[in-house]
PDB file of N, CA and C in Angstrom:
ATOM      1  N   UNK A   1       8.341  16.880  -0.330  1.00  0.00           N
ATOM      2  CA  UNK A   1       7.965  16.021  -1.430  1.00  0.00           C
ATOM      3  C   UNK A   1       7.015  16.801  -2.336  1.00  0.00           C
ATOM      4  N   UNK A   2       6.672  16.538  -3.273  1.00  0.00           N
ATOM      5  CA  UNK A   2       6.331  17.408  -4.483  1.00  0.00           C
ATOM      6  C   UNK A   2       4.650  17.052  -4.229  1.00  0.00           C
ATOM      7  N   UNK A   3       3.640  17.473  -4.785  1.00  0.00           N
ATOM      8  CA  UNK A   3       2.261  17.237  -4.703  1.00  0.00           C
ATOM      9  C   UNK A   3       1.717  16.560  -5.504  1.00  0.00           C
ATOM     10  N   UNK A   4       2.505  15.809  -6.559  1.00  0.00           N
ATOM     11  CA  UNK A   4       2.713  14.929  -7.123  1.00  0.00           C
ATOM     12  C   UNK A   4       2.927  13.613  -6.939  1.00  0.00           C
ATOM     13  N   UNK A   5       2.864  13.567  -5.718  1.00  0.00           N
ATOM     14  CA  UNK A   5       3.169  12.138  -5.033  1.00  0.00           C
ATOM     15  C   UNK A   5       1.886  10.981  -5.242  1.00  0.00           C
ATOM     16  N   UNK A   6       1.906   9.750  -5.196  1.00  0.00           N
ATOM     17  CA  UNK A   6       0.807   9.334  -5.130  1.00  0.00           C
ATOM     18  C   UNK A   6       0.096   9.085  -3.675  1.00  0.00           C
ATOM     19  N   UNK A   7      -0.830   8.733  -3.543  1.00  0.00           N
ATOM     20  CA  UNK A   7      -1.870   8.565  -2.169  1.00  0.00           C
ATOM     21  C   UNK A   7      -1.057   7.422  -1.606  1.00  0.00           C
ATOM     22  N   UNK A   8      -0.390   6.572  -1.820  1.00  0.00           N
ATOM     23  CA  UNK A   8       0.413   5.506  -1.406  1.00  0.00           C
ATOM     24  C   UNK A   8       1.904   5.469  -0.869  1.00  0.00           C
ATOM     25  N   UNK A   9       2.233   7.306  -1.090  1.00  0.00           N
ATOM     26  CA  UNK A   9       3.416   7.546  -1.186  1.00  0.00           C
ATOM     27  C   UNK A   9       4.107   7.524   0.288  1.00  0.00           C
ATOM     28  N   UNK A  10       4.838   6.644   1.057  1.00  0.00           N
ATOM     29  CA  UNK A  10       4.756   6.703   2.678  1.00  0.00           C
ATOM     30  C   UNK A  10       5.303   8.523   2.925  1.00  0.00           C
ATOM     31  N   UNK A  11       5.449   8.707   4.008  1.00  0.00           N
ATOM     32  CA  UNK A  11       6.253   9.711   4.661  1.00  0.00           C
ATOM     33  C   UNK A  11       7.645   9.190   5.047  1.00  0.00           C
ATOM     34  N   UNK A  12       8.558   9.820   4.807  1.00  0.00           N
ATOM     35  CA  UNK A  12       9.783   9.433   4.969  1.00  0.00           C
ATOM     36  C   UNK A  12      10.315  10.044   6.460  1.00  0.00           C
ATOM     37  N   UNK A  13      10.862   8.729   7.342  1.00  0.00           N
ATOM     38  CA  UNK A  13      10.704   8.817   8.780  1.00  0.00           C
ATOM     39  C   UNK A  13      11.636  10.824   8.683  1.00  0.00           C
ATOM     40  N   UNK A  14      12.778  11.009   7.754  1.00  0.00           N
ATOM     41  CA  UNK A  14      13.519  12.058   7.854  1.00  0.00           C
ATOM     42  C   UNK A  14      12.860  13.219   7.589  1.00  0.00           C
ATOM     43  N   UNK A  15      11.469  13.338   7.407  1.00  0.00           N
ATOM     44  CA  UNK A  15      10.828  14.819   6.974  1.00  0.00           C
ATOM     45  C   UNK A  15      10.300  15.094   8.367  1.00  0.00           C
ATOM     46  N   UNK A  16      10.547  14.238   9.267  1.00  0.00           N
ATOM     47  CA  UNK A  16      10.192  14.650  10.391  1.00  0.00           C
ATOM     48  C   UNK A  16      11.454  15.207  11.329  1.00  0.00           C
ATOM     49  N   UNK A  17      12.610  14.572  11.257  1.00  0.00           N
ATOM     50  CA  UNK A  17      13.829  14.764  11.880  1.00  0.00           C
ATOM     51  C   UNK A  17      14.974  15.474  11.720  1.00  0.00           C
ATOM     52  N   UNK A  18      14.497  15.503   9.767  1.00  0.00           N
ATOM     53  CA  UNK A  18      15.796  16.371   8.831  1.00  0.00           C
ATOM     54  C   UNK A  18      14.968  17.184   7.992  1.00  0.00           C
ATOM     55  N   UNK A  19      13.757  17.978   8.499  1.00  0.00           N
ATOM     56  CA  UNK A  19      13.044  18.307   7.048  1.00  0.00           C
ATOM     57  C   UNK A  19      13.720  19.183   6.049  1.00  0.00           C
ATOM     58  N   UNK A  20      14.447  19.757   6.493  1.00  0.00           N
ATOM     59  CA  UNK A  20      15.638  20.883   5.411  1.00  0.00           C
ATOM     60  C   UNK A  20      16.274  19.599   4.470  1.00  0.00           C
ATOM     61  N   UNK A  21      16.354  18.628   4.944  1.00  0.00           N
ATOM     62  CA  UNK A  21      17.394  18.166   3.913  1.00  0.00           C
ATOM     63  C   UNK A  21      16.596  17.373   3.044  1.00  0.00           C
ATOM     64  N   UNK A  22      15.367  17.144   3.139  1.00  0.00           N
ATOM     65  CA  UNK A  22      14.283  16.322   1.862  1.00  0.00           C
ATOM     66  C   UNK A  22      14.758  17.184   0.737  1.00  0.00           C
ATOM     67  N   UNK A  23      14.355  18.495   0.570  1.00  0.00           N
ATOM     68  CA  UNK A  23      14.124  18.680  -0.826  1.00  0.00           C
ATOM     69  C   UNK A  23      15.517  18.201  -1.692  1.00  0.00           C
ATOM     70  N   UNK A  24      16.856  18.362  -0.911  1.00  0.00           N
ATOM     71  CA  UNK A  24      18.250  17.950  -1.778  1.00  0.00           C
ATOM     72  C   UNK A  24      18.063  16.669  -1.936  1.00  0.00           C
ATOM     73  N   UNK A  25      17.856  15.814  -0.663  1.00  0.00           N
ATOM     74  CA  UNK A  25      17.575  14.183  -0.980  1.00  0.00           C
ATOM     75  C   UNK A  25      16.776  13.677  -2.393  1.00  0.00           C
ATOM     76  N   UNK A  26      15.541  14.483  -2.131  1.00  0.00           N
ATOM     77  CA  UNK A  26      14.791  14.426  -3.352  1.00  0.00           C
ATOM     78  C   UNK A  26      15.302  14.653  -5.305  1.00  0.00           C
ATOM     79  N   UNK A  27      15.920  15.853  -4.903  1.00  0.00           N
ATOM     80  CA  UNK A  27      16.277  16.012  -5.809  1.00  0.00           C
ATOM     81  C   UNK A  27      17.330  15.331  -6.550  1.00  0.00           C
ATOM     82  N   UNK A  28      18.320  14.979  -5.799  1.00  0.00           N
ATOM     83  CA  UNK A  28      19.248  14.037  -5.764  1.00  0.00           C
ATOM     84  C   UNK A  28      19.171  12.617  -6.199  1.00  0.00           C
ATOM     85  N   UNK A  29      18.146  12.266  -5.741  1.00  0.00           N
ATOM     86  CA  UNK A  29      17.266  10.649  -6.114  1.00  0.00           C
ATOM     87  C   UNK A  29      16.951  10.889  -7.497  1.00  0.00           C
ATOM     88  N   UNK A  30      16.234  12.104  -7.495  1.00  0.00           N
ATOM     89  CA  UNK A  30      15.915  12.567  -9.122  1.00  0.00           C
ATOM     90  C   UNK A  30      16.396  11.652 -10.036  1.00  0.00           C
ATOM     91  N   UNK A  31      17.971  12.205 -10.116  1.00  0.00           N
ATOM     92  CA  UNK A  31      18.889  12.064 -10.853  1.00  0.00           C
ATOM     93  C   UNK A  31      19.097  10.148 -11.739  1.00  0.00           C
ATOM     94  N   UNK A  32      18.419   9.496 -10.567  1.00  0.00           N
ATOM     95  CA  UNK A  32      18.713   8.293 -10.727  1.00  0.00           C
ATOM     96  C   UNK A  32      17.943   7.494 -11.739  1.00  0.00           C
ATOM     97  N   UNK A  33      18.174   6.860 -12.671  1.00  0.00           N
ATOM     98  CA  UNK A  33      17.364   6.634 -13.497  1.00  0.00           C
ATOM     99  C   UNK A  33      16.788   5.258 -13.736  1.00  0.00           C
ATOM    100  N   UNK A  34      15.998   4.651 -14.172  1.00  0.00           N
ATOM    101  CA  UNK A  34      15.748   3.181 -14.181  1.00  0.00           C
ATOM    102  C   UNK A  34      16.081   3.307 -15.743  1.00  0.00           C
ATOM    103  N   UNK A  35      16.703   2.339 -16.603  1.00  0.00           N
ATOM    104  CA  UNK A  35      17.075   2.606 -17.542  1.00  0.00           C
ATOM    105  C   UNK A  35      16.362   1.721 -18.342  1.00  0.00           C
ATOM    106  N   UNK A  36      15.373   0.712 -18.201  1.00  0.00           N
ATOM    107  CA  UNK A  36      14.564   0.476 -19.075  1.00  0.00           C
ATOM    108  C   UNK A  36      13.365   1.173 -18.793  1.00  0.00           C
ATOM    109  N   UNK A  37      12.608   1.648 -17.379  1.00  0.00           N
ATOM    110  CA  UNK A  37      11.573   2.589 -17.948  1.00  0.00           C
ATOM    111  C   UNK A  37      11.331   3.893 -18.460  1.00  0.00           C
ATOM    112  N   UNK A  38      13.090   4.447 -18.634  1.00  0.00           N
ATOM    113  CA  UNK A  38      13.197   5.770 -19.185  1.00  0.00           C
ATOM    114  C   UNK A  38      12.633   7.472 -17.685  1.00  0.00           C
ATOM    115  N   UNK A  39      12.489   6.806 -16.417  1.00  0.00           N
ATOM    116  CA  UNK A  39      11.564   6.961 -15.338  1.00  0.00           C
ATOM    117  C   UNK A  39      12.851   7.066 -14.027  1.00  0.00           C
ATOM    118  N   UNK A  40      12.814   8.168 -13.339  1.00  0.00           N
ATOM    119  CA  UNK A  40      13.959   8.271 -11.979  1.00  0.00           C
ATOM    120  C   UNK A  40      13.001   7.441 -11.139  1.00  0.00           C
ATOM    121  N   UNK A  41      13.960   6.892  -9.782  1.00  0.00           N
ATOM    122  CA  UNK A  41      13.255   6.036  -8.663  1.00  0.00           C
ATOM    123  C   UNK A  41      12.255   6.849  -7.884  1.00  0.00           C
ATOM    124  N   UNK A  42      12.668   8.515  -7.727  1.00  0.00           N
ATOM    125  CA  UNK A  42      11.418   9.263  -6.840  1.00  0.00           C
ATOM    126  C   UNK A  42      10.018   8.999  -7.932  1.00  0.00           C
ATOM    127  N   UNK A  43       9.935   9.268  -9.207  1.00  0.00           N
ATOM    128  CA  UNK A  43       8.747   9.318 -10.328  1.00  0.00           C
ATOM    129  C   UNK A  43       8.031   7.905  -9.670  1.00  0.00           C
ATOM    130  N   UNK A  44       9.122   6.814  -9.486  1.00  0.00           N
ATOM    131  CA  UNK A  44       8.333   4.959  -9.533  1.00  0.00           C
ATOM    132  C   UNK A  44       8.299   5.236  -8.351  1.00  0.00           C
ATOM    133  N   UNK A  45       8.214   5.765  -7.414  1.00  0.00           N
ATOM    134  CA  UNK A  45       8.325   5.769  -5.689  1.00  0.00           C
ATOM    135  C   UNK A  45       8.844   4.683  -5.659  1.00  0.00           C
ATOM    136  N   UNK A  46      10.195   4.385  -5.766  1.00  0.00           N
ATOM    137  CA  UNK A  46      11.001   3.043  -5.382  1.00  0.00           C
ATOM    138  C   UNK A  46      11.720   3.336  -4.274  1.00  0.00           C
ATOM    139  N   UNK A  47      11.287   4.493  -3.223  1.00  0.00           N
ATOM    140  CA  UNK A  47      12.032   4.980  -2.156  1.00  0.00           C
ATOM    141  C   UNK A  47      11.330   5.252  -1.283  1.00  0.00           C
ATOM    142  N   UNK A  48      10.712   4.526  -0.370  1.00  0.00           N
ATOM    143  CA  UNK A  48      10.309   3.643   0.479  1.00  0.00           C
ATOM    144  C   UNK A  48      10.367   5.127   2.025  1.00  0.00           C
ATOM    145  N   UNK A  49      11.572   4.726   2.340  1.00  0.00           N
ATOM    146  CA  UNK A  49      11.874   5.577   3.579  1.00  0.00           C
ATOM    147  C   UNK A  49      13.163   5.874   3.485  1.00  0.00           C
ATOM    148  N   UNK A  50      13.938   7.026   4.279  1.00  0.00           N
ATOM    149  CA  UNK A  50      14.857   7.539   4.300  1.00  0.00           C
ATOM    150  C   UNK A  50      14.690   8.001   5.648  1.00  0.00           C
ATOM    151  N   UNK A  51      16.047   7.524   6.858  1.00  0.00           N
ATOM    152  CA  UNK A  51      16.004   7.586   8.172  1.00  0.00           C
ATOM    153  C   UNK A  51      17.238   7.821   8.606  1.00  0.00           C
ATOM    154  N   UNK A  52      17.606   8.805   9.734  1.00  0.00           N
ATOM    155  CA  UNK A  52      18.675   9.215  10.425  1.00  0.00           C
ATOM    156  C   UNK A  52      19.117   8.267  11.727  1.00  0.00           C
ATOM    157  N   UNK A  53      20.140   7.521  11.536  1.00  0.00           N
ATOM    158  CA  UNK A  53      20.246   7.151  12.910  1.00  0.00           C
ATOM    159  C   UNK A  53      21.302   7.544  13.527  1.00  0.00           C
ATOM    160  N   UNK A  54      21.737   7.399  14.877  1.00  0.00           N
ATOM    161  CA  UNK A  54      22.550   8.003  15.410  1.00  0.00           C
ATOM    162  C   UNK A  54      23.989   8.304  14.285  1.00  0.00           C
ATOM    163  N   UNK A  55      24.449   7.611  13.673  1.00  0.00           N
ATOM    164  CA  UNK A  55      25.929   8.000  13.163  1.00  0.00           C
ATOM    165  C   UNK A  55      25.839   7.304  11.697  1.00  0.00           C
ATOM    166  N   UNK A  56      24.560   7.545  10.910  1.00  0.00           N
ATOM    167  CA  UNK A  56      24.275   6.861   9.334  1.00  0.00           C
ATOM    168  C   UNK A  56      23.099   7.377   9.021  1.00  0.00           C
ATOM    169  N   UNK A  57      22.664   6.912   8.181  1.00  0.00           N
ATOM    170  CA  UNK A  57      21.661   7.526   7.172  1.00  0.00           C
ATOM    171  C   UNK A  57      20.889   6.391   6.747  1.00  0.00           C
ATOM    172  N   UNK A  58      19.930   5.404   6.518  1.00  0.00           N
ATOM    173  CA  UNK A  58      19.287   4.331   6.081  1.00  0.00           C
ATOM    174  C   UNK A  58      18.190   4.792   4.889  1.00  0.00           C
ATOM    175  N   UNK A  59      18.348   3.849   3.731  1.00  0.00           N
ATOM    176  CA  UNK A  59      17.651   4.213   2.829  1.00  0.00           C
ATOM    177  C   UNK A  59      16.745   2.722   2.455  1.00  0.00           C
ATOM    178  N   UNK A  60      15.708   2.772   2.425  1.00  0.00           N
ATOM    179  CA  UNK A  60      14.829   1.541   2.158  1.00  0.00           C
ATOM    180  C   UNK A  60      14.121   1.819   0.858  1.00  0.00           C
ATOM    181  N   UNK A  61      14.480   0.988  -0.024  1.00  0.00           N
ATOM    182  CA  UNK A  61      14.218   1.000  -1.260  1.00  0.00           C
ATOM    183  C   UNK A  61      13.545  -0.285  -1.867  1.00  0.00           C
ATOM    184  N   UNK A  62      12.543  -0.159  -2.832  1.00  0.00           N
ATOM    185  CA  UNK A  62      12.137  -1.643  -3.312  1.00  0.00           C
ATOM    186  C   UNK A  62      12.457  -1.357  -4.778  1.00  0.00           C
ATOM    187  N   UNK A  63      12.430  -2.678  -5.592  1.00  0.00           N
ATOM    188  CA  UNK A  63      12.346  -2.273  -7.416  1.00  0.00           C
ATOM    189  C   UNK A  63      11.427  -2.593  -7.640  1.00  0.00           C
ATOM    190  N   UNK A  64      10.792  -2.668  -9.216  1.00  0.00           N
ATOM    191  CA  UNK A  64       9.942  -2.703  -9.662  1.00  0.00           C
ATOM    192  C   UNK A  64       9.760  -4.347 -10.011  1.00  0.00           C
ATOM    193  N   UNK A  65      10.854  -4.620  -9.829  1.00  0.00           N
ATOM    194  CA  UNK A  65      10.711  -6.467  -9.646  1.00  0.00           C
ATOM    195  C   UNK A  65      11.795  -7.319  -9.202  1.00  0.00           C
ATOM    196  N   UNK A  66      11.525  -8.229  -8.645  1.00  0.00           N
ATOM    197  CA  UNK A  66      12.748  -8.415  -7.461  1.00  0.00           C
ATOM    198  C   UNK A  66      14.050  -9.111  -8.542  1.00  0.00           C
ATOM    199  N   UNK A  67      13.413  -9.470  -9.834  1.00  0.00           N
ATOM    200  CA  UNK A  67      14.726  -9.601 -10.815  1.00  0.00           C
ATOM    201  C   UNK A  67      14.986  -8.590 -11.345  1.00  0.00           C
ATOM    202  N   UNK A  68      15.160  -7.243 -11.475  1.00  0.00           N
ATOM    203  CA  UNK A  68      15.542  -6.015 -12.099  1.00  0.00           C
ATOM    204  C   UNK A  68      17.124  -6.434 -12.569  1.00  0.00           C
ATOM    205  N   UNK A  69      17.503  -6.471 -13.244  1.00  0.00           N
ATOM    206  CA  UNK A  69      18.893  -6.692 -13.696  1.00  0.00           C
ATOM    207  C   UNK A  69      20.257  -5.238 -13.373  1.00  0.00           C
ATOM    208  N   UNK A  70      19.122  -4.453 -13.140  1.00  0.00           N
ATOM    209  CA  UNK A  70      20.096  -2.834 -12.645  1.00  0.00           C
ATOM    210  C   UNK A  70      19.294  -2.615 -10.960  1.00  0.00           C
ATOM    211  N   UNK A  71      19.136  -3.599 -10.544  1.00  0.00           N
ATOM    212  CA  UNK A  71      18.518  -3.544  -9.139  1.00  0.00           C
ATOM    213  C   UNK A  71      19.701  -2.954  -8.540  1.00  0.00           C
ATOM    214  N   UNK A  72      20.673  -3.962  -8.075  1.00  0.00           N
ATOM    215  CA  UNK A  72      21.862  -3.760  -7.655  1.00  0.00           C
ATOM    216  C   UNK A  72      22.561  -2.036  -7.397  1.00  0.00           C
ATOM    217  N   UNK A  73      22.125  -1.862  -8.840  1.00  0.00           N
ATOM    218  CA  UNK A  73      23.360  -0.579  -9.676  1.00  0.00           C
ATOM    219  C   UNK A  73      22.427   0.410  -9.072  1.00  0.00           C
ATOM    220  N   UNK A  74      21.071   0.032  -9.115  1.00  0.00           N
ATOM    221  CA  UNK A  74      20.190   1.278  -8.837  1.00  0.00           C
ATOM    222  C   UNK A  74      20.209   1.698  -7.258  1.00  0.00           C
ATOM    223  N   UNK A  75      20.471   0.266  -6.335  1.00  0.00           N
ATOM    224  CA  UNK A  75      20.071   0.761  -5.006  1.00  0.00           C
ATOM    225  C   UNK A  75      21.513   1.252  -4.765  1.00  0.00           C
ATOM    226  N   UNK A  76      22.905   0.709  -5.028  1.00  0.00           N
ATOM    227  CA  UNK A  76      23.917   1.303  -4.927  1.00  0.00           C
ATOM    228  C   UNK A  76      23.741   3.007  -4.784  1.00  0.00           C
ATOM    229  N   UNK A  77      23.626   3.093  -6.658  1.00  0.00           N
ATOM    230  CA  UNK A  77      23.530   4.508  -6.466  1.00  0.00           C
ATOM    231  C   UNK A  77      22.585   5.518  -5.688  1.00  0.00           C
ATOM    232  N   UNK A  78      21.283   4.761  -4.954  1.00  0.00           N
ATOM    233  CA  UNK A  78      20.637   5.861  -3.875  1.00  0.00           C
ATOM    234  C   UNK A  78      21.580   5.820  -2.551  1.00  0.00           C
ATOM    235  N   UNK A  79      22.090   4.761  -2.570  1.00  0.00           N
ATOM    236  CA  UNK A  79      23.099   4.555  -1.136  1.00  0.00           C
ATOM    237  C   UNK A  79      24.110   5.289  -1.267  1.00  0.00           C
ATOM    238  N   UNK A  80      24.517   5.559  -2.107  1.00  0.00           N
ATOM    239  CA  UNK A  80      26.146   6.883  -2.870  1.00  0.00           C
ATOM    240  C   UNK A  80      25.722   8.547  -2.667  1.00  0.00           C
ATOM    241  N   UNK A  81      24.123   8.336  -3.042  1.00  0.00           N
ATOM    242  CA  UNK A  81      23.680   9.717  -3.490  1.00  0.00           C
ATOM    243  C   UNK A  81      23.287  10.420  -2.082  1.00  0.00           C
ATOM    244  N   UNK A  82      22.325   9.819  -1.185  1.00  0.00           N
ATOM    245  CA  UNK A  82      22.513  10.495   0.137  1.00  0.00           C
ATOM    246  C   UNK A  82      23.988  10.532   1.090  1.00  0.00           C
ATOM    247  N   UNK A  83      24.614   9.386   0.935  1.00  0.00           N
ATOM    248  CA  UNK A  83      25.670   9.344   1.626  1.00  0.00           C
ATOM    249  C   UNK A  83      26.458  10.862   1.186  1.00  0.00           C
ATOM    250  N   UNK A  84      26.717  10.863   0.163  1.00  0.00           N
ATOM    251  CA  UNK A  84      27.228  12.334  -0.206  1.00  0.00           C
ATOM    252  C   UNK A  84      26.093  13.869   0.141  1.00  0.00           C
ATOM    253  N   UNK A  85      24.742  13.564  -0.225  1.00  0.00           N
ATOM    254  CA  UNK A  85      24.069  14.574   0.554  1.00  0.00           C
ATOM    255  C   UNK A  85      23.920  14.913   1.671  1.00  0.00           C
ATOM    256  N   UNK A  86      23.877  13.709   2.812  1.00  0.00           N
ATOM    257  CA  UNK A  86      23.719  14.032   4.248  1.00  0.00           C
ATOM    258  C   UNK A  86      25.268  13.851   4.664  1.00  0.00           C
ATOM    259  N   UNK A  87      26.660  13.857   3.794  1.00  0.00           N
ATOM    260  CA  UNK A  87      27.634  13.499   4.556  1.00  0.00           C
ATOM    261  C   UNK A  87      27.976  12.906   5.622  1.00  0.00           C
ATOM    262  N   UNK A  88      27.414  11.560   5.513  1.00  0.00           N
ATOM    263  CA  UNK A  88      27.269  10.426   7.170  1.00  0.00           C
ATOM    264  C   UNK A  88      27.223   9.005   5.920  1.00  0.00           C
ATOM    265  N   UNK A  89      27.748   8.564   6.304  1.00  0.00           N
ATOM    266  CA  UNK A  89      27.438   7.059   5.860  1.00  0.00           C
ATOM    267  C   UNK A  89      26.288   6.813   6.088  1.00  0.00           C
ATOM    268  N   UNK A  90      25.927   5.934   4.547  1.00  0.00           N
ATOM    269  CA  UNK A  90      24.301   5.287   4.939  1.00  0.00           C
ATOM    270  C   UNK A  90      24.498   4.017   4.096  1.00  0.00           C
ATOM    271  N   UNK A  91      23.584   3.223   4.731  1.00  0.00           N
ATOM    272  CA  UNK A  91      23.155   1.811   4.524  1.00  0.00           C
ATOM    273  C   UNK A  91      22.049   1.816   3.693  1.00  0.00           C
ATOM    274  N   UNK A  92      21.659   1.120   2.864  1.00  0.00           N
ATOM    275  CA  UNK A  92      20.341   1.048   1.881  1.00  0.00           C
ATOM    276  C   UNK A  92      19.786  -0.908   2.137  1.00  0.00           C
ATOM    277  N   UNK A  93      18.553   0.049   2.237  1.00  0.00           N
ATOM    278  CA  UNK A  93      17.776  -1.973   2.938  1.00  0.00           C
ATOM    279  C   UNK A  93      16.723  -1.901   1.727  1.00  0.00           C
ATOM    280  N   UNK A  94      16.962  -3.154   1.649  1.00  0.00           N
ATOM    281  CA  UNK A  94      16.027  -4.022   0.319  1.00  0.00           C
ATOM    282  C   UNK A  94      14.482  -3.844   0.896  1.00  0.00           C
ATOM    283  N   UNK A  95      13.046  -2.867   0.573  1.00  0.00           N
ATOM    284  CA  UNK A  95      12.232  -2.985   1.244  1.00  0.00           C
ATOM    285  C   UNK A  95      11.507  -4.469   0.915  1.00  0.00           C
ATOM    286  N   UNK A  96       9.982  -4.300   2.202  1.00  0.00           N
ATOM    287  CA  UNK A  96       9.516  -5.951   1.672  1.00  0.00           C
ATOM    288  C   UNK A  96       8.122  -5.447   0.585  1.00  0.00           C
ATOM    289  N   UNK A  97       7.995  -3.986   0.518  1.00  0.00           N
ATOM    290  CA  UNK A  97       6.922  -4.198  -0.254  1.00  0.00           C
ATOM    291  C   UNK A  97       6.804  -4.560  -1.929  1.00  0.00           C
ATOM    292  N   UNK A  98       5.841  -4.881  -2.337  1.00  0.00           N
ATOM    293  CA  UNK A  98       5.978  -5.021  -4.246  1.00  0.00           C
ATOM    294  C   UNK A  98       5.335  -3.703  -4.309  1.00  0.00           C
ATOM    295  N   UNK A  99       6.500  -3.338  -5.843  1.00  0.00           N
ATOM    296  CA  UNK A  99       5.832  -2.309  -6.327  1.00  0.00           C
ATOM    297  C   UNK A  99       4.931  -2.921  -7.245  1.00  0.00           C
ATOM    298  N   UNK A 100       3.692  -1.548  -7.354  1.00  0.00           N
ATOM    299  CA  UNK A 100       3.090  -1.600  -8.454  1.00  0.00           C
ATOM    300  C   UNK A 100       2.435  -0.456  -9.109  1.00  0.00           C
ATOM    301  N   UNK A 101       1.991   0.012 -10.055  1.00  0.00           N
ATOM    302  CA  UNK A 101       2.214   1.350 -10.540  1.00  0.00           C
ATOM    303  C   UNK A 101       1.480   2.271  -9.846  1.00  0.00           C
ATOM    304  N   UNK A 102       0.512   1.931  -8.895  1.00  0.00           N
ATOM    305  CA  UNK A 102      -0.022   3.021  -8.123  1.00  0.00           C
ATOM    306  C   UNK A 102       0.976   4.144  -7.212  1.00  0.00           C
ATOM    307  N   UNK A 103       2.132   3.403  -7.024  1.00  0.00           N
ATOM    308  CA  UNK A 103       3.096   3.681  -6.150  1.00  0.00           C
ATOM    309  C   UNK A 103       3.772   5.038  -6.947  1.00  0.00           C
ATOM    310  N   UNK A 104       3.646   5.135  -8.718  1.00  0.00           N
ATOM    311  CA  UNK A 104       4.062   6.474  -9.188  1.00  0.00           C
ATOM    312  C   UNK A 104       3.793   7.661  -8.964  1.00  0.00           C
ATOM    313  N   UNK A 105       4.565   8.327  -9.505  1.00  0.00           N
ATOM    314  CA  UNK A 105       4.073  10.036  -9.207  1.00  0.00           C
ATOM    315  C   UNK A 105       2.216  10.375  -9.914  1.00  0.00           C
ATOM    316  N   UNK A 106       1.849  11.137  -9.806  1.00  0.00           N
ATOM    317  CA  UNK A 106       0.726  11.372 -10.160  1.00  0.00           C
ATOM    318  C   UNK A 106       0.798  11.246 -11.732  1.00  0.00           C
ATOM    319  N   UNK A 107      -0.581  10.964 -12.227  1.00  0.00           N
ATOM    320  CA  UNK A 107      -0.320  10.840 -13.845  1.00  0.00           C
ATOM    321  C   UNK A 107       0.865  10.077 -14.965  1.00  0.00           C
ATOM    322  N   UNK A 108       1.789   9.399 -14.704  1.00  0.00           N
ATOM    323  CA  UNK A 108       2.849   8.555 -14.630  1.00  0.00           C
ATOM    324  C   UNK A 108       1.971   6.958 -15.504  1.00  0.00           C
ATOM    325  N   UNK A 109       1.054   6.489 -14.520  1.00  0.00           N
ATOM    326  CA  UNK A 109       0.570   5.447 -15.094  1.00  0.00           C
ATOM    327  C   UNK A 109      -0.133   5.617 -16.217  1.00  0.00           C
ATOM    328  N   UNK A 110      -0.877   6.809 -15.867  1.00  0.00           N
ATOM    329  CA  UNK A 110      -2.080   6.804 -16.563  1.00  0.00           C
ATOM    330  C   UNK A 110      -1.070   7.354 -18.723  1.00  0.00           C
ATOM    331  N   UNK A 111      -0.112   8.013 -18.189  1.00  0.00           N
ATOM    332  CA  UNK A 111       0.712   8.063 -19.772  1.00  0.00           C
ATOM    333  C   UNK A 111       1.184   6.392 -20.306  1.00  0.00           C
ATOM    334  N   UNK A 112       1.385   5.759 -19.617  1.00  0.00           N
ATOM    335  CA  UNK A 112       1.443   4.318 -19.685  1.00  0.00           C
ATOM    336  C   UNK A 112       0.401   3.520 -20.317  1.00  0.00           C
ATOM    337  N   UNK A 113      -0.990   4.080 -20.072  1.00  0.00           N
ATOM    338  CA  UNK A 113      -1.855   3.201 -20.109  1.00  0.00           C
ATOM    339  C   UNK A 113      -2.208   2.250 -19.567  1.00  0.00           C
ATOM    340  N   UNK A 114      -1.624   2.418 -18.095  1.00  0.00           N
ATOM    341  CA  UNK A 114      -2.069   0.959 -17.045  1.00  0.00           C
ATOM    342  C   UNK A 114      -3.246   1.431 -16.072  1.00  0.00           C
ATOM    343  N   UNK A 115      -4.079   2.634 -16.875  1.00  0.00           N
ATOM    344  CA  UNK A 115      -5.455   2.948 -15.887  1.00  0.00           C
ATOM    345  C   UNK A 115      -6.670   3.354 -16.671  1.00  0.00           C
TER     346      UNK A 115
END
C-alpha cells in the first residue's frame, strides 16, 4: 500500500497471505473510478479488506453513502477486477462501516476543504 494511506486505513487480511499480489490488486482498484467525485475507490479507501479463501478471493467494500447510485456498478467492478487479477473467483461483501473523509488517501480532504 502506498504511504499515502490514511491512519484509518485497515490492513488487508491478503498482505499477509498474498503480499506479492497487493501491489497489482492495488493498482488495479486504481483504475476504478467514483464518477461523481472525479476520485478511484483505493484514493476514498472504499476497500475495506481483501481476503483469500480456500477456492475465492473476498473483497469488502463500503461507499461513500449507502444510496450511491453507481454503488452497485462500483462494487461489481472491484469484484471483476481482482477476480481477473488473482484468477480465482471472488465474492465482494457490502462492508458495515460509514465512510467518512478521514478514510482518504493522505491530503485528499484537505484539497476538498473538509479540514
Amino acid at each position: 500500500m502506498s504511504d499515502d494511506k490514511p491512519l484509518n486505513f485497515p490492513i488487508w487480511d491478503i498482505e499477509e497471505t498474498h503480499p506479492d499480489e497487493v501491489p497489482a490488486i492495488e493498482e488495479g482498484l486504481s483504475e476504478i473510478m467514483d464518477p461523481e467525485l472525479g476520485l478511484n475507490i483505493i484514493q476514498l479507501g472504499l476497500i475495506r479488506n481483501v481476503s483469500v479463501k480456500e477456492d475465492h478471493a473476498v473483497v469488502t467494500m463500503i461507499l461513500t453513502t449507502p444510496f450511491c447510485p453507481y454503488g452497485p456498478a462500483l462494487m461489481e467492478s472491484a469484484r471483476k477486477k481482482v477476480e481477473k487479477i488473482m484468477e480465482m473467483s471472488t465474492k465482494i461483501n457490502y462492508g458495515h462501516e460509514t465512510w467518512d473523509p478521514t478514510m482518504m488517501e493522505e491530503g485528499l480532504a484537505d484539497d476538498w476543504g473538509l479540514y
